[in-house]
C-alpha atoms as a PDB file:
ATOM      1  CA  UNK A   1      34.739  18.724   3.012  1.00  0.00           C
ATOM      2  CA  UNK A   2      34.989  19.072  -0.832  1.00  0.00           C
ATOM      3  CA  UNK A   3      32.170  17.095  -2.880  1.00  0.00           C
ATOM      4  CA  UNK A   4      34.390  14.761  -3.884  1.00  0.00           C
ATOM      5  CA  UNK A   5      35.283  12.989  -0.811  1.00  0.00           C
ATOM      6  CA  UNK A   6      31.121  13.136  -0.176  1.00  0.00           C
ATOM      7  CA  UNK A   7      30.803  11.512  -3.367  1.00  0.00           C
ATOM      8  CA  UNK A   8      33.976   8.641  -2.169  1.00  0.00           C
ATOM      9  CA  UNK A   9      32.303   8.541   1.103  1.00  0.00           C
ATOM     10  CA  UNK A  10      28.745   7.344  -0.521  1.00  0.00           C
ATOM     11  CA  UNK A  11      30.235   4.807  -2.529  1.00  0.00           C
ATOM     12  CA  UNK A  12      32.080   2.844  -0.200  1.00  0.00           C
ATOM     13  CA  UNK A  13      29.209   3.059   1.419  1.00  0.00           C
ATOM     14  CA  UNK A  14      26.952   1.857  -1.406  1.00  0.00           C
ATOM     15  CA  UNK A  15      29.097  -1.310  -1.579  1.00  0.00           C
ATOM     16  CA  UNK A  16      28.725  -2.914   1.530  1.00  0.00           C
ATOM     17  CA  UNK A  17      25.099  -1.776   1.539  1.00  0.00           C
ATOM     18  CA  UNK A  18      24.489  -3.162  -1.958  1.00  0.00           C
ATOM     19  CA  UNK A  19      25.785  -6.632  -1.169  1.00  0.00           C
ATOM     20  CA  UNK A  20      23.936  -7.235   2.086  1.00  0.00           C
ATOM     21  CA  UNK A  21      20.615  -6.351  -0.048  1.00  0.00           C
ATOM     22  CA  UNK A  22      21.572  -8.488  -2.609  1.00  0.00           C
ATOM     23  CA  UNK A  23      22.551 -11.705  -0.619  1.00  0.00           C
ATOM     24  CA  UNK A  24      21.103 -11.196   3.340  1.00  0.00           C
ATOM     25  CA  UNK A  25      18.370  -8.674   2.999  1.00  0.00           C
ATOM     26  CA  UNK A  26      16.413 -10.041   0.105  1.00  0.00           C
ATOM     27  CA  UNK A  27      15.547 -13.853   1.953  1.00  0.00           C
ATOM     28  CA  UNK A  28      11.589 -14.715   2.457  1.00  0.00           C
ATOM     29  CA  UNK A  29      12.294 -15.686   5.800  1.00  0.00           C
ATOM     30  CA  UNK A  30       8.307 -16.321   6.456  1.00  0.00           C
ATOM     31  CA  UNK A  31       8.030 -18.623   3.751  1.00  0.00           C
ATOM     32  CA  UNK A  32       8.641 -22.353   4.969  1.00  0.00           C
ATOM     33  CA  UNK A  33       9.701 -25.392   2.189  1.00  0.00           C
ATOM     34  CA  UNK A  34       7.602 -27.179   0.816  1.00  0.00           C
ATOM     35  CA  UNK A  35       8.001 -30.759   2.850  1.00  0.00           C
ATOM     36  CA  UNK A  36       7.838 -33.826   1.131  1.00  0.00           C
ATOM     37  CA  UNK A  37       4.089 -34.931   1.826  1.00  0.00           C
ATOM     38  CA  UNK A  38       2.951 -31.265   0.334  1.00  0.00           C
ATOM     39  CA  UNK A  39       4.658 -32.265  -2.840  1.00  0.00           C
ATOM     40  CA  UNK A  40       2.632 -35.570  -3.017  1.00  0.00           C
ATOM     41  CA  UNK A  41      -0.366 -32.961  -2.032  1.00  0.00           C
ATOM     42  CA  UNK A  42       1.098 -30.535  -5.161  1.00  0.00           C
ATOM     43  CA  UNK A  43       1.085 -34.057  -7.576  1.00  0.00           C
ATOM     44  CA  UNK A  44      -1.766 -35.152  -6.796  1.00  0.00           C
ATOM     45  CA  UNK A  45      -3.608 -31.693  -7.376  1.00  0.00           C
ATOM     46  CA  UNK A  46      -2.237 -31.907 -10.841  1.00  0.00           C
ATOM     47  CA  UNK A  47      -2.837 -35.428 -11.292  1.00  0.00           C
ATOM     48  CA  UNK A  48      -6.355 -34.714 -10.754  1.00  0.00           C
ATOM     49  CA  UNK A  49      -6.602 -31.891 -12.469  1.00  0.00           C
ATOM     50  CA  UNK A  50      -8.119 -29.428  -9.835  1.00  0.00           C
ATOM     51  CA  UNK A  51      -7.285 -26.317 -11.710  1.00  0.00           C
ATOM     52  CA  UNK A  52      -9.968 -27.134 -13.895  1.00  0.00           C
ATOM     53  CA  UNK A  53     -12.373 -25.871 -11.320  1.00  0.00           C
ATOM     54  CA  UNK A  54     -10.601 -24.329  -8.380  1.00  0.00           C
ATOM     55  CA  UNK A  55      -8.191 -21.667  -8.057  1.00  0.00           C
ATOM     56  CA  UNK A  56      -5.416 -20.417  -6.292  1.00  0.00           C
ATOM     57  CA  UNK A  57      -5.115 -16.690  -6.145  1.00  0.00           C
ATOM     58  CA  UNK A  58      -7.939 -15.817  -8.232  1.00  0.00           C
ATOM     59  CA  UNK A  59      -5.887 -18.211 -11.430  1.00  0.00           C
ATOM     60  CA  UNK A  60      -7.479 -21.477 -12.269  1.00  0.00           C
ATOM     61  CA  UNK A  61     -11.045 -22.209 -13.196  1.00  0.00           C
ATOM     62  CA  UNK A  62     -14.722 -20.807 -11.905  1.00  0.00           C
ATOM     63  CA  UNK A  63     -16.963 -23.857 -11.139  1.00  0.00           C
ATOM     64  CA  UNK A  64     -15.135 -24.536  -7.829  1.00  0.00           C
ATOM     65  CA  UNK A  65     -14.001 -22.143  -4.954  1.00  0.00           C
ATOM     66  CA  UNK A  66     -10.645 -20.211  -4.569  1.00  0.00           C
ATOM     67  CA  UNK A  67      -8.475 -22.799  -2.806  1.00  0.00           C
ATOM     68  CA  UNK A  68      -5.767 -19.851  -1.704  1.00  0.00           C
ATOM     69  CA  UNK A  69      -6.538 -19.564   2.235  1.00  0.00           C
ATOM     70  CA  UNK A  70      -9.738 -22.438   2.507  1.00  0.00           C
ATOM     71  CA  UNK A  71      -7.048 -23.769   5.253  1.00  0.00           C
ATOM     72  CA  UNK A  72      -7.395 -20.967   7.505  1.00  0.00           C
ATOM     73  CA  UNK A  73     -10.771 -19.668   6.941  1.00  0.00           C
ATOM     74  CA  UNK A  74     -12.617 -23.139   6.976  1.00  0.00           C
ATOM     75  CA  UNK A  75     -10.115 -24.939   8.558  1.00  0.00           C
ATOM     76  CA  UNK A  76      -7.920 -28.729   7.781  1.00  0.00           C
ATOM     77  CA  UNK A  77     -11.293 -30.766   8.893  1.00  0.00           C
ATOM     78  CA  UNK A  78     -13.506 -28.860   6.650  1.00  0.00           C
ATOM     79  CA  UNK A  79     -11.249 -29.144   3.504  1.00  0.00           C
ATOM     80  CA  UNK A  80     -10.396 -33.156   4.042  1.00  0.00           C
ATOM     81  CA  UNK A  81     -14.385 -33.215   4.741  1.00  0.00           C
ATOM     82  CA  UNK A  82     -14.837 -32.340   0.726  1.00  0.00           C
ATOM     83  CA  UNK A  83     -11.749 -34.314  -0.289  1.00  0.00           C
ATOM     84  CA  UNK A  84     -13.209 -37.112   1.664  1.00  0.00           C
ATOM     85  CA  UNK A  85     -16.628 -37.076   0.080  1.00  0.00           C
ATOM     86  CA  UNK A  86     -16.871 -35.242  -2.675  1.00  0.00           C
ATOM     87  CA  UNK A  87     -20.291 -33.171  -3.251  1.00  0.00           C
ATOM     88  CA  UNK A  88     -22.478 -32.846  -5.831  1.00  0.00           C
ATOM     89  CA  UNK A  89     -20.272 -31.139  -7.996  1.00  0.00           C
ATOM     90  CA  UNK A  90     -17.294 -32.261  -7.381  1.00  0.00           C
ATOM     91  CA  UNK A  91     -16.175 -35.642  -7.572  1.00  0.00           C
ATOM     92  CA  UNK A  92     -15.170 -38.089  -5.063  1.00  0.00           C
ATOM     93  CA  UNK A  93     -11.802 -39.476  -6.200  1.00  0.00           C
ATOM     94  CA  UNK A  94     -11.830 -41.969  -3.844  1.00  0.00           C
ATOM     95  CA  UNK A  95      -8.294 -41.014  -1.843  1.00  0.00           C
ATOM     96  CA  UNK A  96      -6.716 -43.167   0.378  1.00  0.00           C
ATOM     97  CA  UNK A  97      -5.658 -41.913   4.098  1.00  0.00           C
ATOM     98  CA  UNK A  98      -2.436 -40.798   2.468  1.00  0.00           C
ATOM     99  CA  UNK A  99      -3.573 -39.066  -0.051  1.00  0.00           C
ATOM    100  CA  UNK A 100      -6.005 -37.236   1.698  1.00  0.00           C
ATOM    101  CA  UNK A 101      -3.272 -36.219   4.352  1.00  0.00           C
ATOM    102  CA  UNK A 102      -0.814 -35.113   1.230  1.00  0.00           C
ATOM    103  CA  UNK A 103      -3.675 -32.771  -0.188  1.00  0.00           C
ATOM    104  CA  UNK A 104      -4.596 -31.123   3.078  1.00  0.00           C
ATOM    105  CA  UNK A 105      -0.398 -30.473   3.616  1.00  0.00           C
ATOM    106  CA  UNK A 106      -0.762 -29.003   0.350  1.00  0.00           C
ATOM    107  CA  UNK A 107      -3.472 -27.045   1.054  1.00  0.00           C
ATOM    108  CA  UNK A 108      -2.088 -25.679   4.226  1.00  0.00           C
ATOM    109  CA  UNK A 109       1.620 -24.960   2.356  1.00  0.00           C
ATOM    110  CA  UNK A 110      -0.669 -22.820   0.012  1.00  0.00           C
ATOM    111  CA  UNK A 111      -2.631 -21.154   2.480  1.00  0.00           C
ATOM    112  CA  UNK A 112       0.895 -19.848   4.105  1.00  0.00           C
ATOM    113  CA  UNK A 113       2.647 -18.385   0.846  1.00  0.00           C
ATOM    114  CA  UNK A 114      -0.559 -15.322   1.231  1.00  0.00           C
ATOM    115  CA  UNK A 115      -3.438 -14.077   1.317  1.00  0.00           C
ATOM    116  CA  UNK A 116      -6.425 -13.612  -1.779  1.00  0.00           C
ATOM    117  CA  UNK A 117      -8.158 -11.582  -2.450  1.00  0.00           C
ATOM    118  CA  UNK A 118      -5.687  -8.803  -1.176  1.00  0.00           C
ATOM    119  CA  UNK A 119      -6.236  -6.166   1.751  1.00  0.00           C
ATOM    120  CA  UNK A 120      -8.147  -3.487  -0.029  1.00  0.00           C
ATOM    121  CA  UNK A 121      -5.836  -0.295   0.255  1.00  0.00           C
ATOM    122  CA  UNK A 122      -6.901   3.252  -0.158  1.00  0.00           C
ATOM    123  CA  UNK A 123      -4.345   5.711  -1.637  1.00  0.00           C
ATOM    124  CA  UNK A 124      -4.835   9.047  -0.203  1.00  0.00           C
ATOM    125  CA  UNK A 125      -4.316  12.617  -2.842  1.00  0.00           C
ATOM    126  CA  UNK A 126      -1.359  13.259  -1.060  1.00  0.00           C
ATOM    127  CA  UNK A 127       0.211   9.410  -2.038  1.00  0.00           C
ATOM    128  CA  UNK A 128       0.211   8.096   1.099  1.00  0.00           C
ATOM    129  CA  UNK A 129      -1.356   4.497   1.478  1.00  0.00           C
ATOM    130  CA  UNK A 130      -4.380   3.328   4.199  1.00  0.00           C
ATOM    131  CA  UNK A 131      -6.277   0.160   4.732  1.00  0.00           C
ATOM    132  CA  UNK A 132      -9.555   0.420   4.744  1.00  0.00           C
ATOM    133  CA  UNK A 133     -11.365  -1.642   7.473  1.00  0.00           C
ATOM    134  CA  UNK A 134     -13.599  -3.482   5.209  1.00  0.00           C
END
């Protein structure tokens, strides 16, 4: 075979291999929408300006906890506990059943886009990458 029927033969098959990245292979299949009541969670987190103190990923501000995965490490009761009540330093903003059902959605939407602060990897000399079991 001569190199330039290799050369043909890779790109037909770059084509078809190209557009199934670009339209099929490229979805975030584990990432779920957003329903309606998160939203109202999502509004109501900016209406109340909780960036101010909390953060999502590490982003937002340093008086309150990282909000990112308080869902699954604490759990739904334990953040609609604080929402609830409020402690000493933060406020009790006095949220209806609704409300407090909204912010807990949009906790839990939050807690299932990742994880913070990210798996602490180890790069070996040779370039290949471990976790470390910290």
């Amino acid at each position: 075979m001569n190199r330039r029927a290799i050369f043909m033969t890779l790109c037909a098959a770059f084509i078809p291999y190209s557009v199934y990245v670009y339209t099929q292979g490229t979805e975030a299949s584990h990432i779920r929408a957003m329903s309606e009541e998160a939203r109202y969670g999502q509004q109501l987190f900016q209406e109340f300006n909780c960036i101010a103190c909390h953060q999502f990923y590490g982003l937002g501000g340093y008086m309150g906890p990282d909000l990112t995965n308080v869902v699954s490490s604490r759990g739904s009761a334990y953040a609609r506990a604080f929402l609830m009540s409020g402690t000493q330093r933060m406020p009790n903003f006095n949220l209806n059943e609704s409300e407090l059902d909204a912010m807990v959605a949009y906790l839990e939407f939050v807690d299932t886009t990742g994880r913070y602060p990210a798996d602490d990897y180890q790069i070996n000399w040779y370039g290949t990458v471990v976790q470390s079991d910290e």
